[in-house]
PDB file of N, CA and C in Angstrom:
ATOM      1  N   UNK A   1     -13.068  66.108 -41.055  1.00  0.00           N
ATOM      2  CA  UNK A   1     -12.067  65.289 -40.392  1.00  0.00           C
ATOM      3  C   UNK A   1     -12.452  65.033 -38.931  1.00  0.00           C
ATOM      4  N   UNK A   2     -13.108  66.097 -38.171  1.00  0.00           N
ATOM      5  CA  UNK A   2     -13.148  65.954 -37.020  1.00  0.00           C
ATOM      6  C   UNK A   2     -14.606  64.442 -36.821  1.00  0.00           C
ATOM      7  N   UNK A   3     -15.547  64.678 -37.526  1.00  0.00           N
ATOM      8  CA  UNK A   3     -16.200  63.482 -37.372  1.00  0.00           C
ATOM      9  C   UNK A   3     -15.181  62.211 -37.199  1.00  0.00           C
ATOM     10  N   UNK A   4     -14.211  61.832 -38.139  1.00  0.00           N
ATOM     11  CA  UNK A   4     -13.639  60.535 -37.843  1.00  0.00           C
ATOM     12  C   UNK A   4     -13.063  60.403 -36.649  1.00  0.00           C
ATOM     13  N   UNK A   5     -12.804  61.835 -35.433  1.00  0.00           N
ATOM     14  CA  UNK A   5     -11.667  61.658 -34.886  1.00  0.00           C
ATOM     15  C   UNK A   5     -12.586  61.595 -33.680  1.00  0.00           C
ATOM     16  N   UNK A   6     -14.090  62.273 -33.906  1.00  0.00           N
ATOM     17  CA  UNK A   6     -14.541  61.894 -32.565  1.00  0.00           C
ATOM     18  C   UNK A   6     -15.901  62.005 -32.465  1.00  0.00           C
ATOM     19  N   UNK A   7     -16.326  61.268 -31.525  1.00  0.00           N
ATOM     20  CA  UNK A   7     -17.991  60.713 -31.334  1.00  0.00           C
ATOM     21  C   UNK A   7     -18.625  62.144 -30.650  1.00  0.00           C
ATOM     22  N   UNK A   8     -19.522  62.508 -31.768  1.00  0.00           N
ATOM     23  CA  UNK A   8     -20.417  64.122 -31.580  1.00  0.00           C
ATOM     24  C   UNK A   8     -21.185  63.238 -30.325  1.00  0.00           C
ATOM     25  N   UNK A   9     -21.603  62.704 -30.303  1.00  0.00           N
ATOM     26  CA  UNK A   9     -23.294  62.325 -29.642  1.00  0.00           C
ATOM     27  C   UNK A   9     -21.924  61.977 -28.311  1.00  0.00           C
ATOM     28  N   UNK A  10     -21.124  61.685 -28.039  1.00  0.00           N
ATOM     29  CA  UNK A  10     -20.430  61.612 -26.600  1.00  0.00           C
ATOM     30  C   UNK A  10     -20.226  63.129 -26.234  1.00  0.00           C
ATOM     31  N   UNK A  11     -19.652  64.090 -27.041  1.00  0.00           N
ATOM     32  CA  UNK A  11     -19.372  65.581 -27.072  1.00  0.00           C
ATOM     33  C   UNK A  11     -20.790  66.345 -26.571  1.00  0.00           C
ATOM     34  N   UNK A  12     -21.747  66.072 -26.912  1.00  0.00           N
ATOM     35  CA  UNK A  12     -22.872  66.506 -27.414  1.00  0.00           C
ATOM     36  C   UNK A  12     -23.226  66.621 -25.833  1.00  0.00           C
ATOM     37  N   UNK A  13     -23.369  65.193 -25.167  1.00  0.00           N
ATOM     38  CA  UNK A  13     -23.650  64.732 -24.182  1.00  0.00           C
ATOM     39  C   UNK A  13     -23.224  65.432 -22.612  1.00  0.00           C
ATOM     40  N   UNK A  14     -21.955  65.895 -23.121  1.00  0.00           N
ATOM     41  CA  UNK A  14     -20.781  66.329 -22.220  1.00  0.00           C
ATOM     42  C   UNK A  14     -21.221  68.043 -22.301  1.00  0.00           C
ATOM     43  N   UNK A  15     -22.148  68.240 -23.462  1.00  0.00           N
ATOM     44  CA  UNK A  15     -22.361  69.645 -23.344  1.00  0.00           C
ATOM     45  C   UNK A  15     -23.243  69.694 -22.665  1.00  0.00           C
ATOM     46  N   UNK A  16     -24.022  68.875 -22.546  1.00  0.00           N
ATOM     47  CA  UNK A  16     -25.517  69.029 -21.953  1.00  0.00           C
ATOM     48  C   UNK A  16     -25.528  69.045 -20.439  1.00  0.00           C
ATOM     49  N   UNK A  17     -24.316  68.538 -20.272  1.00  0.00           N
ATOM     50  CA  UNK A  17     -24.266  68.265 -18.368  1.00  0.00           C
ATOM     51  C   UNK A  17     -23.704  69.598 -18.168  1.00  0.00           C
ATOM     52  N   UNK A  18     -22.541  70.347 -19.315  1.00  0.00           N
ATOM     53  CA  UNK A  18     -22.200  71.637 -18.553  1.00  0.00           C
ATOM     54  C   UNK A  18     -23.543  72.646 -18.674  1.00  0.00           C
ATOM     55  N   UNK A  19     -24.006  72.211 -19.763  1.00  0.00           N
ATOM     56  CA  UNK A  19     -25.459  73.803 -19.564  1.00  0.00           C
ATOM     57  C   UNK A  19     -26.473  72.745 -18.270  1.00  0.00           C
ATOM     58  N   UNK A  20     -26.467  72.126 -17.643  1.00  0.00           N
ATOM     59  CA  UNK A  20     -27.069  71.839 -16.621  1.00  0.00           C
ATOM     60  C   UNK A  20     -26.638  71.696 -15.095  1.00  0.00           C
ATOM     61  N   UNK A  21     -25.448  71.781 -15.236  1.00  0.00           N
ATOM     62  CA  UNK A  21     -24.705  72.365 -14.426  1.00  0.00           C
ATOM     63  C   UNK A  21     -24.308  73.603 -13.991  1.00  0.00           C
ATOM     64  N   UNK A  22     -24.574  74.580 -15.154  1.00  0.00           N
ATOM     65  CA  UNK A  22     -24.023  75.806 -15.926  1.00  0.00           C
ATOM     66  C   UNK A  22     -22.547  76.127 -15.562  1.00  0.00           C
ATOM     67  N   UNK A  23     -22.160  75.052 -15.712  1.00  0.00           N
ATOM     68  CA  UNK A  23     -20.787  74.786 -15.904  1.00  0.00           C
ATOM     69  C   UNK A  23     -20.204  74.460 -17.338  1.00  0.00           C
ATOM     70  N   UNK A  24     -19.603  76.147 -17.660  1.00  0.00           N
ATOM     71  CA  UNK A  24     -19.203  75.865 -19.382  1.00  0.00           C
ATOM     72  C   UNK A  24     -17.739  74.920 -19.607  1.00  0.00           C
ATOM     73  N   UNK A  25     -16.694  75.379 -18.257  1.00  0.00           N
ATOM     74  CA  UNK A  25     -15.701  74.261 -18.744  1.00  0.00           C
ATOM     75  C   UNK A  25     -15.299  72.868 -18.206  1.00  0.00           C
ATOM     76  N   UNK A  26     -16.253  72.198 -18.400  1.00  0.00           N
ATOM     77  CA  UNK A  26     -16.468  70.618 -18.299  1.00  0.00           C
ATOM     78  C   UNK A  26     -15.368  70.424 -19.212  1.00  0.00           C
ATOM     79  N   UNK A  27     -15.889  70.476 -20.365  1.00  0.00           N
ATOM     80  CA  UNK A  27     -14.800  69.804 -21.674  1.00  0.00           C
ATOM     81  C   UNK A  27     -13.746  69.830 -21.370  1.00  0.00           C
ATOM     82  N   UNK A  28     -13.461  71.702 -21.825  1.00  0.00           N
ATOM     83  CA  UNK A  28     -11.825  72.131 -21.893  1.00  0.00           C
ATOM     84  C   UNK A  28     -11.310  71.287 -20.691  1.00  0.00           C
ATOM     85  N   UNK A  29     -11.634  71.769 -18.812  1.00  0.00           N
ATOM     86  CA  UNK A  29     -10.970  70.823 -18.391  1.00  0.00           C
ATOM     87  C   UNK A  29     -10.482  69.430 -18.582  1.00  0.00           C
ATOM     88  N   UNK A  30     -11.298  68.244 -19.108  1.00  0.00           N
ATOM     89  CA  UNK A  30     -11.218  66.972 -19.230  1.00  0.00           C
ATOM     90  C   UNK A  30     -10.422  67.151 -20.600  1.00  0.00           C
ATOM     91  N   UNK A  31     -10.261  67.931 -20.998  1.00  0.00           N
ATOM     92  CA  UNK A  31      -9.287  68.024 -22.643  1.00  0.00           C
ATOM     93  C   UNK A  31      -7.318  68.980 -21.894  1.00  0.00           C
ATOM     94  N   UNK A  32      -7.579  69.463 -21.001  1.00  0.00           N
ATOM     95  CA  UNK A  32      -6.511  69.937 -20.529  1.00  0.00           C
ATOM     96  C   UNK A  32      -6.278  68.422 -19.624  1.00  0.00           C
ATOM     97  N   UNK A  33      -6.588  67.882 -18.802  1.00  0.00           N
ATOM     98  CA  UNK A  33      -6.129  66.516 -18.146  1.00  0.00           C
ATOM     99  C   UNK A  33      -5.721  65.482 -19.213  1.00  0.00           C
ATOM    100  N   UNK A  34      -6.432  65.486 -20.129  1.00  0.00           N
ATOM    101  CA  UNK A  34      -6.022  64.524 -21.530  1.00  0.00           C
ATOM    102  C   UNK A  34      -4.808  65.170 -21.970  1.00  0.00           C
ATOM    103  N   UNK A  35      -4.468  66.191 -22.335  1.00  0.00           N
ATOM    104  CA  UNK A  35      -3.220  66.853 -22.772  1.00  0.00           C
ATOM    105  C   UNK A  35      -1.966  66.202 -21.932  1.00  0.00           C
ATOM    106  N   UNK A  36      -2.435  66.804 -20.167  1.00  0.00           N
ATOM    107  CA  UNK A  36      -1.041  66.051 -19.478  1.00  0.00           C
ATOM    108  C   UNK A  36      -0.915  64.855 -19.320  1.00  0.00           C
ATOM    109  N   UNK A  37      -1.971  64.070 -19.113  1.00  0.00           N
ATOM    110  CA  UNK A  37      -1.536  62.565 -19.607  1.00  0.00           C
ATOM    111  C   UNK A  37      -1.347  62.027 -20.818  1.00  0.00           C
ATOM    112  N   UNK A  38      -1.549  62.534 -21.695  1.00  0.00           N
ATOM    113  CA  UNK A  38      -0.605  62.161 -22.739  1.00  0.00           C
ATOM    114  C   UNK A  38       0.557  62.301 -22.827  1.00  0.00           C
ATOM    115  N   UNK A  39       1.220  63.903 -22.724  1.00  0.00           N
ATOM    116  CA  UNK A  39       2.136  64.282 -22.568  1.00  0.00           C
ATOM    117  C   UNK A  39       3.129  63.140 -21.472  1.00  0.00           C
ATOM    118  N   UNK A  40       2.517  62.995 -20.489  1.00  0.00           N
ATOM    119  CA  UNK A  40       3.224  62.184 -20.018  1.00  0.00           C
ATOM    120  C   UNK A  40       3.508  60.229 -20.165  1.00  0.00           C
ATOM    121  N   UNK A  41       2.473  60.170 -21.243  1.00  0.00           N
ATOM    122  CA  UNK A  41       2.172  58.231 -21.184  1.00  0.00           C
ATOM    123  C   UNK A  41       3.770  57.919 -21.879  1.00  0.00           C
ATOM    124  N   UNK A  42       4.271  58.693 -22.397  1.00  0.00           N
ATOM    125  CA  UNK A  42       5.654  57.685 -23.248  1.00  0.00           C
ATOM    126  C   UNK A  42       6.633  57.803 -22.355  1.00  0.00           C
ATOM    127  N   UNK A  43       6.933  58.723 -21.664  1.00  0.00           N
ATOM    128  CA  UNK A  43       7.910  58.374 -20.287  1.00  0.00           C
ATOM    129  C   UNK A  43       7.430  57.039 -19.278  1.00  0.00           C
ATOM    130  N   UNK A  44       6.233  57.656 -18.852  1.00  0.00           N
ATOM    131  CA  UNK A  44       5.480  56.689 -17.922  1.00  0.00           C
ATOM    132  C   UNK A  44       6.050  55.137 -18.400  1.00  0.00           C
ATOM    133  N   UNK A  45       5.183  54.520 -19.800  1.00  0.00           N
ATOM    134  CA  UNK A  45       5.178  53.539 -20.019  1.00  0.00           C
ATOM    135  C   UNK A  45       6.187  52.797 -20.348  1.00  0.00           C
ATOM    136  N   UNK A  46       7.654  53.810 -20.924  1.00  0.00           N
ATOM    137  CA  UNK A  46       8.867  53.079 -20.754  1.00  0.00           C
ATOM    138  C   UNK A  46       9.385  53.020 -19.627  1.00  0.00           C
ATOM    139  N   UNK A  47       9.307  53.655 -18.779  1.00  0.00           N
ATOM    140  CA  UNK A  47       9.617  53.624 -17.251  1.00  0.00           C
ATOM    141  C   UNK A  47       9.559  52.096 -16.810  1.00  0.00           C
ATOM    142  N   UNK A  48       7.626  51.875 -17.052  1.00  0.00           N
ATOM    143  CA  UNK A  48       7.327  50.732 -16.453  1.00  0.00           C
ATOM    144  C   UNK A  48       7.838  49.499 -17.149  1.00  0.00           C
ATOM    145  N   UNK A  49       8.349  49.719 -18.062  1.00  0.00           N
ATOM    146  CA  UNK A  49       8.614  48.463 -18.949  1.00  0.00           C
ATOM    147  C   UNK A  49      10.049  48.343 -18.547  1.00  0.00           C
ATOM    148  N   UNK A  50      10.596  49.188 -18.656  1.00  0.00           N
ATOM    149  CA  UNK A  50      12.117  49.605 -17.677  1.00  0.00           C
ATOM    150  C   UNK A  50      12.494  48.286 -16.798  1.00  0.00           C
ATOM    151  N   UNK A  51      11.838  48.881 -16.136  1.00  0.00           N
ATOM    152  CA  UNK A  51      11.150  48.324 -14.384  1.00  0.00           C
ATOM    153  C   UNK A  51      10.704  46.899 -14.544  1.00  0.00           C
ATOM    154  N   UNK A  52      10.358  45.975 -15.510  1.00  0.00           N
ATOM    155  CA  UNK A  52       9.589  44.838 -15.796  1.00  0.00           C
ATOM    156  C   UNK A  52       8.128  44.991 -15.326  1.00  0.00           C
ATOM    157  N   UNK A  53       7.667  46.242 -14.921  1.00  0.00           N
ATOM    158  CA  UNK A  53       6.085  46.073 -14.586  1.00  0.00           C
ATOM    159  C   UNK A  53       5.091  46.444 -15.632  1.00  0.00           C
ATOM    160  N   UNK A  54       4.913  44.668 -16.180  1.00  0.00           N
ATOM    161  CA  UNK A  54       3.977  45.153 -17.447  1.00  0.00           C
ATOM    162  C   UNK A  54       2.501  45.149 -16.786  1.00  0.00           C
ATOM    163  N   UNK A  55       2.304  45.003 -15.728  1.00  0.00           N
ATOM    164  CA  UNK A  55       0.745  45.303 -15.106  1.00  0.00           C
ATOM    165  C   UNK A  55       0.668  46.668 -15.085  1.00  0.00           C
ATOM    166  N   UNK A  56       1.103  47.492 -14.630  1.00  0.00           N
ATOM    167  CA  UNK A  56       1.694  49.081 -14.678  1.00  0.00           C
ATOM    168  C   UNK A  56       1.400  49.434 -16.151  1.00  0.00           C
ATOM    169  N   UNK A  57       2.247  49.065 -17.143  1.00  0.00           N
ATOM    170  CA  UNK A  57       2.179  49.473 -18.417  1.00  0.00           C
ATOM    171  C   UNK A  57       0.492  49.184 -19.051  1.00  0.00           C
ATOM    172  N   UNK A  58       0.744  48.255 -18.918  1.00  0.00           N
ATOM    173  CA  UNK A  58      -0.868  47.498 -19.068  1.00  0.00           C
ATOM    174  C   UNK A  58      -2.025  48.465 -19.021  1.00  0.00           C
ATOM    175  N   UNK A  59      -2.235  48.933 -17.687  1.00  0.00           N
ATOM    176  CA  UNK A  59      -2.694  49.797 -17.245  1.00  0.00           C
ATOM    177  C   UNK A  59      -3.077  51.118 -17.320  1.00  0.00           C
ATOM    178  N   UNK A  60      -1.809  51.575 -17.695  1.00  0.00           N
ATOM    179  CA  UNK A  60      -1.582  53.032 -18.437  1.00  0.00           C
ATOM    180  C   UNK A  60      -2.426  52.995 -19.864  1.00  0.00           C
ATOM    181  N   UNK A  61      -2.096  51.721 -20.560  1.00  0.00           N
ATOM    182  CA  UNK A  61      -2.802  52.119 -21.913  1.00  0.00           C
ATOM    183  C   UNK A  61      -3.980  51.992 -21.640  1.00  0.00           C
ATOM    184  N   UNK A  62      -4.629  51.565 -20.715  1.00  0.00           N
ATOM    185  CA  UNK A  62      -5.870  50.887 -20.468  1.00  0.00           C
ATOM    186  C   UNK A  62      -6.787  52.207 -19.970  1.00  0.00           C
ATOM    187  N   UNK A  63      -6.072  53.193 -19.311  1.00  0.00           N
ATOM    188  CA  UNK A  63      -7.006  54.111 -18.536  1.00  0.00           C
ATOM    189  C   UNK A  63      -6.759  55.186 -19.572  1.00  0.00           C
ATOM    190  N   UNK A  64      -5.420  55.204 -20.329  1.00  0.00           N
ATOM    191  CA  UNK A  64      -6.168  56.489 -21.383  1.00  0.00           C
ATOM    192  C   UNK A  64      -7.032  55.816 -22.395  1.00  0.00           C
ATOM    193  N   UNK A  65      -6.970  55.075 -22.700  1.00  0.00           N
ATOM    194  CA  UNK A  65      -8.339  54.267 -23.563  1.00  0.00           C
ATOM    195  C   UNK A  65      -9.619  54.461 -23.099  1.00  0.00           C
ATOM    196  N   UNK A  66      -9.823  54.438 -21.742  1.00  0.00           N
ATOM    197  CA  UNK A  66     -10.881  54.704 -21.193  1.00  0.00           C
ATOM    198  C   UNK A  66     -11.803  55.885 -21.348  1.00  0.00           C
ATOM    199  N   UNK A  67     -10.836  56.709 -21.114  1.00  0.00           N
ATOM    200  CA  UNK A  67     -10.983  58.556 -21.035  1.00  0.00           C
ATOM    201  C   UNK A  67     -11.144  58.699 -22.324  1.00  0.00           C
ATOM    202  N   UNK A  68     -10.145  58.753 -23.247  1.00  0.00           N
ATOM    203  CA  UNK A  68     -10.549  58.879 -24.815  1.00  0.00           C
ATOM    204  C   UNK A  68     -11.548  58.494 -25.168  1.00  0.00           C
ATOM    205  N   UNK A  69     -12.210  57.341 -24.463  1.00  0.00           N
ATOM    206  CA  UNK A  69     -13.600  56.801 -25.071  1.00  0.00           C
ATOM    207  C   UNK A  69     -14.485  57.575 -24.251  1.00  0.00           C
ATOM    208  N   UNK A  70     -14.186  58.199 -23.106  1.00  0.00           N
ATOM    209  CA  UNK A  70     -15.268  58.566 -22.668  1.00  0.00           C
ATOM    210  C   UNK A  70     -15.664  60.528 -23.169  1.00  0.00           C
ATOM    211  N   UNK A  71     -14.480  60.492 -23.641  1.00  0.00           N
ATOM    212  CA  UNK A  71     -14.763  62.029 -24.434  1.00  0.00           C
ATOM    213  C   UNK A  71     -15.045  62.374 -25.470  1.00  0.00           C
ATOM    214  N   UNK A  72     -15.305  60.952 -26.228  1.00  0.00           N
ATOM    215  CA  UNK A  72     -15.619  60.981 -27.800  1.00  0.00           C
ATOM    216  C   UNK A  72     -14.724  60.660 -28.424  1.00  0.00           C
ATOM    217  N   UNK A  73     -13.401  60.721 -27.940  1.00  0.00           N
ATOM    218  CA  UNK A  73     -11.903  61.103 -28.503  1.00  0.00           C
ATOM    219  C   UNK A  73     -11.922  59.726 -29.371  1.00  0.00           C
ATOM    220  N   UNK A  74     -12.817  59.093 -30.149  1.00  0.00           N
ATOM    221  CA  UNK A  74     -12.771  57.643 -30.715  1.00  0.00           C
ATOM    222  C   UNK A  74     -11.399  57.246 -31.363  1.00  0.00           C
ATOM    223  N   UNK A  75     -11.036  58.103 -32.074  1.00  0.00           N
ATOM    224  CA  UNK A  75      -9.518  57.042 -33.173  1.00  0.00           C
ATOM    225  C   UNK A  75      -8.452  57.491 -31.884  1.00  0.00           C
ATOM    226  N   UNK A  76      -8.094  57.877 -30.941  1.00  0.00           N
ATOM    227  CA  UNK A  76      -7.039  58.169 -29.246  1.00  0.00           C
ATOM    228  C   UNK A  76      -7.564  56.777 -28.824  1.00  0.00           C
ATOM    229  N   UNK A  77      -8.986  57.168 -28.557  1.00  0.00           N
ATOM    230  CA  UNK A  77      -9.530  55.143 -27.870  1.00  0.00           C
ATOM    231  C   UNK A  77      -9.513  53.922 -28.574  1.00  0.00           C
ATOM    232  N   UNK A  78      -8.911  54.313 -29.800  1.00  0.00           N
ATOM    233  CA  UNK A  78      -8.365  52.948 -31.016  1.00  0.00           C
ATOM    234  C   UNK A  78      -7.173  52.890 -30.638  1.00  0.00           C
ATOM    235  N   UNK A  79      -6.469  53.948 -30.974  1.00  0.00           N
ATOM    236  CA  UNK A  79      -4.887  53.743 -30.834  1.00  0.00           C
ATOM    237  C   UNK A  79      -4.522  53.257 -29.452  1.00  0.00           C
ATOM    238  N   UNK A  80      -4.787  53.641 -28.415  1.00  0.00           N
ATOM    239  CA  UNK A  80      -4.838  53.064 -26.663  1.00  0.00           C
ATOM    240  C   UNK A  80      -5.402  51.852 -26.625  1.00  0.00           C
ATOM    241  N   UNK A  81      -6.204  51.512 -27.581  1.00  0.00           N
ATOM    242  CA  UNK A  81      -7.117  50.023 -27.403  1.00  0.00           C
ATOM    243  C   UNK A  81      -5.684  48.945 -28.098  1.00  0.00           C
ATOM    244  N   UNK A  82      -4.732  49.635 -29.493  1.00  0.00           N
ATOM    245  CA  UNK A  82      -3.806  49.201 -29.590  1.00  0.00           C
ATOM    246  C   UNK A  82      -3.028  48.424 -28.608  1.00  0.00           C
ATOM    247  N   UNK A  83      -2.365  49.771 -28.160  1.00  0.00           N
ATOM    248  CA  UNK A  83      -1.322  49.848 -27.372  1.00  0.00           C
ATOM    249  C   UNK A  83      -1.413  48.720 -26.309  1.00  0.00           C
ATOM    250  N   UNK A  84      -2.635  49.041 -25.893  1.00  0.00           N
ATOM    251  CA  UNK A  84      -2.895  48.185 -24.606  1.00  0.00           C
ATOM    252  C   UNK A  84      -2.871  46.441 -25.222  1.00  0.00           C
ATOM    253  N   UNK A  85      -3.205  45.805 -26.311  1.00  0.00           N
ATOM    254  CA  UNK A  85      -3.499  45.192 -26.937  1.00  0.00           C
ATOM    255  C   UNK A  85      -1.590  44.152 -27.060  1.00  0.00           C
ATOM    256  N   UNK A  86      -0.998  45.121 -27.606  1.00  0.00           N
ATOM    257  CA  UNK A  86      -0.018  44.935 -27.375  1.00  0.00           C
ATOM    258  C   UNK A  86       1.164  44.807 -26.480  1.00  0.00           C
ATOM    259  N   UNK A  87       0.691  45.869 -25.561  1.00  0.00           N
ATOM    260  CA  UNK A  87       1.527  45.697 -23.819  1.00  0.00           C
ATOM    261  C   UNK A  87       0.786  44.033 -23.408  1.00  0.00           C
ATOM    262  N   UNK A  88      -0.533  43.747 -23.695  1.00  0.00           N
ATOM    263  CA  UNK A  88      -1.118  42.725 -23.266  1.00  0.00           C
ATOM    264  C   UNK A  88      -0.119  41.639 -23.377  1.00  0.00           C
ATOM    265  N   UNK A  89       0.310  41.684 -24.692  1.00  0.00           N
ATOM    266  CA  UNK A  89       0.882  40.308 -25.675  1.00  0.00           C
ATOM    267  C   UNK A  89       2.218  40.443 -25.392  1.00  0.00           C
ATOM    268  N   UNK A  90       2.643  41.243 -25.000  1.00  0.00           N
ATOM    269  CA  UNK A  90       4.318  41.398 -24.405  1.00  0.00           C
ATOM    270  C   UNK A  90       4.469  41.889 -25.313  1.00  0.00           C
ATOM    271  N   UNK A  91       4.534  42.524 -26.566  1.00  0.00           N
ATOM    272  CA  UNK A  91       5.393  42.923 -27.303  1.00  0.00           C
ATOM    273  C   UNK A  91       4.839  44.680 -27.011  1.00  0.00           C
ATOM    274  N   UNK A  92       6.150  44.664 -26.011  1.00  0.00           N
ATOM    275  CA  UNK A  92       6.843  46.227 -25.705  1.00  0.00           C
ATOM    276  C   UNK A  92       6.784  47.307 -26.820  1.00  0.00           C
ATOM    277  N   UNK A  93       7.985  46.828 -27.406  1.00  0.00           N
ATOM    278  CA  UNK A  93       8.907  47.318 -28.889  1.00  0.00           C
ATOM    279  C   UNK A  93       7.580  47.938 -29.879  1.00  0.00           C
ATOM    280  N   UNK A  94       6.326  47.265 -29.861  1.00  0.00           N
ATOM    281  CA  UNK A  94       4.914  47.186 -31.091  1.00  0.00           C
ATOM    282  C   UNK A  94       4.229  48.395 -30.219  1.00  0.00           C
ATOM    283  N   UNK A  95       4.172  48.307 -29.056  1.00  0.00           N
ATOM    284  CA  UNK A  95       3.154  49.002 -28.361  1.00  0.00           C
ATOM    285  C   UNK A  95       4.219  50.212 -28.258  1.00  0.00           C
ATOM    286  N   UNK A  96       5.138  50.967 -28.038  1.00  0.00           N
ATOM    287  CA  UNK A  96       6.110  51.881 -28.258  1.00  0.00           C
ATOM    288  C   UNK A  96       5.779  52.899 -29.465  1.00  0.00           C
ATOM    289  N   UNK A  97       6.288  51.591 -30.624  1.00  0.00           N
ATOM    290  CA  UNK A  97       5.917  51.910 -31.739  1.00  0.00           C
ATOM    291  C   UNK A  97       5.207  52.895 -32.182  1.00  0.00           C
ATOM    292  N   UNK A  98       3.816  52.231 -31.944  1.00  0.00           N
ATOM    293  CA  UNK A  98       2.838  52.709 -32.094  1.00  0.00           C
ATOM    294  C   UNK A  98       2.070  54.155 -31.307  1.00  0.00           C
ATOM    295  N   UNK A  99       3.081  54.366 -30.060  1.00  0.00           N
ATOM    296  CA  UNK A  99       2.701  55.740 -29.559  1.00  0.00           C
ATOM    297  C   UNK A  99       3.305  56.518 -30.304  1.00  0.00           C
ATOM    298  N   UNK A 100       4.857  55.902 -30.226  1.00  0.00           N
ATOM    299  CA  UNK A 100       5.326  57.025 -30.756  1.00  0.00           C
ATOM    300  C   UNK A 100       5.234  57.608 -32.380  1.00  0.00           C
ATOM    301  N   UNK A 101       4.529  56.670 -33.079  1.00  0.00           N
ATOM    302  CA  UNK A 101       4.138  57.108 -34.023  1.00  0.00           C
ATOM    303  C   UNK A 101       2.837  58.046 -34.335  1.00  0.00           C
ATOM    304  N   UNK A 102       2.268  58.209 -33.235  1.00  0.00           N
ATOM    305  CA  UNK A 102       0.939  58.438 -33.200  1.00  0.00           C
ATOM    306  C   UNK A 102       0.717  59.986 -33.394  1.00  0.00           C
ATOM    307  N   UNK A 103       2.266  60.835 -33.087  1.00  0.00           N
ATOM    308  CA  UNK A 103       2.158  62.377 -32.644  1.00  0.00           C
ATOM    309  C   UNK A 103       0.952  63.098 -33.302  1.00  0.00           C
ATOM    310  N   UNK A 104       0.875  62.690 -34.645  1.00  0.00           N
ATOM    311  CA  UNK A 104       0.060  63.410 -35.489  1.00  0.00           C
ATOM    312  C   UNK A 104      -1.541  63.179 -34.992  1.00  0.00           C
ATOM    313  N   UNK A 105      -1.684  62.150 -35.245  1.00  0.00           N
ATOM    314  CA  UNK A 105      -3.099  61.716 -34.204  1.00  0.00           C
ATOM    315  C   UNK A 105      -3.681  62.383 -32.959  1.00  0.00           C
ATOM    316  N   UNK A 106      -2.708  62.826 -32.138  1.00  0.00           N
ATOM    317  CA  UNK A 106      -2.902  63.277 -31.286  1.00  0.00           C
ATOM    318  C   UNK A 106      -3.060  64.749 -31.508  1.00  0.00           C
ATOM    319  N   UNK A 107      -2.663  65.032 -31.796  1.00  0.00           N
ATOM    320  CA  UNK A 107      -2.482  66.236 -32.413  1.00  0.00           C
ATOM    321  C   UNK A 107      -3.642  66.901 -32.811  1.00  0.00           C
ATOM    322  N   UNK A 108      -4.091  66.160 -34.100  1.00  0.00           N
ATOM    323  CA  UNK A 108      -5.496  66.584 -34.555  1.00  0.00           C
ATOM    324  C   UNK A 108      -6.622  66.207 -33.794  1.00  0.00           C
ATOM    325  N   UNK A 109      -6.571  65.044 -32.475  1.00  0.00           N
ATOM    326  CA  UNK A 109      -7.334  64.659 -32.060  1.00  0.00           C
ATOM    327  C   UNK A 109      -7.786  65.717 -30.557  1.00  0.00           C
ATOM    328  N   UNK A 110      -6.423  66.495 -30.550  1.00  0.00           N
ATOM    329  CA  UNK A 110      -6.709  67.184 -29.558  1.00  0.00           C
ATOM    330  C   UNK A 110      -7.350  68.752 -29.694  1.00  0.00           C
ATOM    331  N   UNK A 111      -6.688  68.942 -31.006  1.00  0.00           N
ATOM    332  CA  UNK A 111      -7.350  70.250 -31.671  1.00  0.00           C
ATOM    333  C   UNK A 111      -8.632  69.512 -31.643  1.00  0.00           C
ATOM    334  N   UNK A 112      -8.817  68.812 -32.315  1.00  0.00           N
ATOM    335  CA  UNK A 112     -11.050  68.817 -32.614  1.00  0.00           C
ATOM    336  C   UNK A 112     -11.633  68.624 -31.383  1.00  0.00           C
ATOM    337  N   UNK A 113     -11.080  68.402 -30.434  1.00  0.00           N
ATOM    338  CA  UNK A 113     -11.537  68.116 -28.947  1.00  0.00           C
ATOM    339  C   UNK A 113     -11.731  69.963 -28.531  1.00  0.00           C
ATOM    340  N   UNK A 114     -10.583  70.565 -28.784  1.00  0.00           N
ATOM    341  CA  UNK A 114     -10.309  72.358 -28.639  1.00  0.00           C
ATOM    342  C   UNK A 114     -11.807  72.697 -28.766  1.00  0.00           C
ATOM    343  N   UNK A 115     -12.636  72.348 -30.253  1.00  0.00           N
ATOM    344  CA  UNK A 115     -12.944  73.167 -30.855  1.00  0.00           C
ATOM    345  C   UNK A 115     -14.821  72.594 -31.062  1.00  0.00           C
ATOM    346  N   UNK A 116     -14.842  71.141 -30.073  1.00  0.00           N
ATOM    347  CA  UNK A 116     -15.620  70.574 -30.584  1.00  0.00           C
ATOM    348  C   UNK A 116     -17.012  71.673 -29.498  1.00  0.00           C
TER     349      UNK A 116
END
């Protein structure tokens, strides 16, 4: 399962800078910062939608998309590629949706990140 959920050769990559660094928690940190921004994107992004600032919202999906892609975290950087996709197009209500449906995703996506 964890192959579908995330790109080894990005993981792989991320190991190689901590044994050259000899810095072992590269990951875990960048997987503990992913935790609280997640934790926090569904307040955040109704906030901003609240507020009418869909550049704000926009945004939000846009930079955890980023990070997810840059940790391997591939099906987190699908679902954010969503989201954002949809904050794009105005439809709020779709991009909501879709976080809040996501718990499970995240979930497993953050365990194989734990463990990768």
């Amino acid at each position: 399962m964890a192959t579908l959920l995330l790109d080894r050769a990005l993981i792989d990559e991320i190991r190689r800078i901590e044994r050259a660094t000899g810095r072992a928690d590269l990951l875990s940190g960048f997987v503990r910062q992913l935790e609280g921004n997640l934790a926090g994107f569904g307040a955040a992004f109704s906030d901003y939608i609240a507020r009418g600032d869909a550049t704000r919202a926009v945004r939000a999906a846009h930079t955890l998309k980023g990070v997810c892609d840059q940790l391997g975290a591939r099906a987190l950087g699908d679902l954010f590629a969503d989201i954002e996709r949809s904050a794009k197009a105005g439809d709020y209500a779709e991009a909501k949706r879709k976080f809040d449906g996501s718990a499970g995703l995240i979930a497993q996506s953050l365990e194989a990140l734990r463990h990768a």
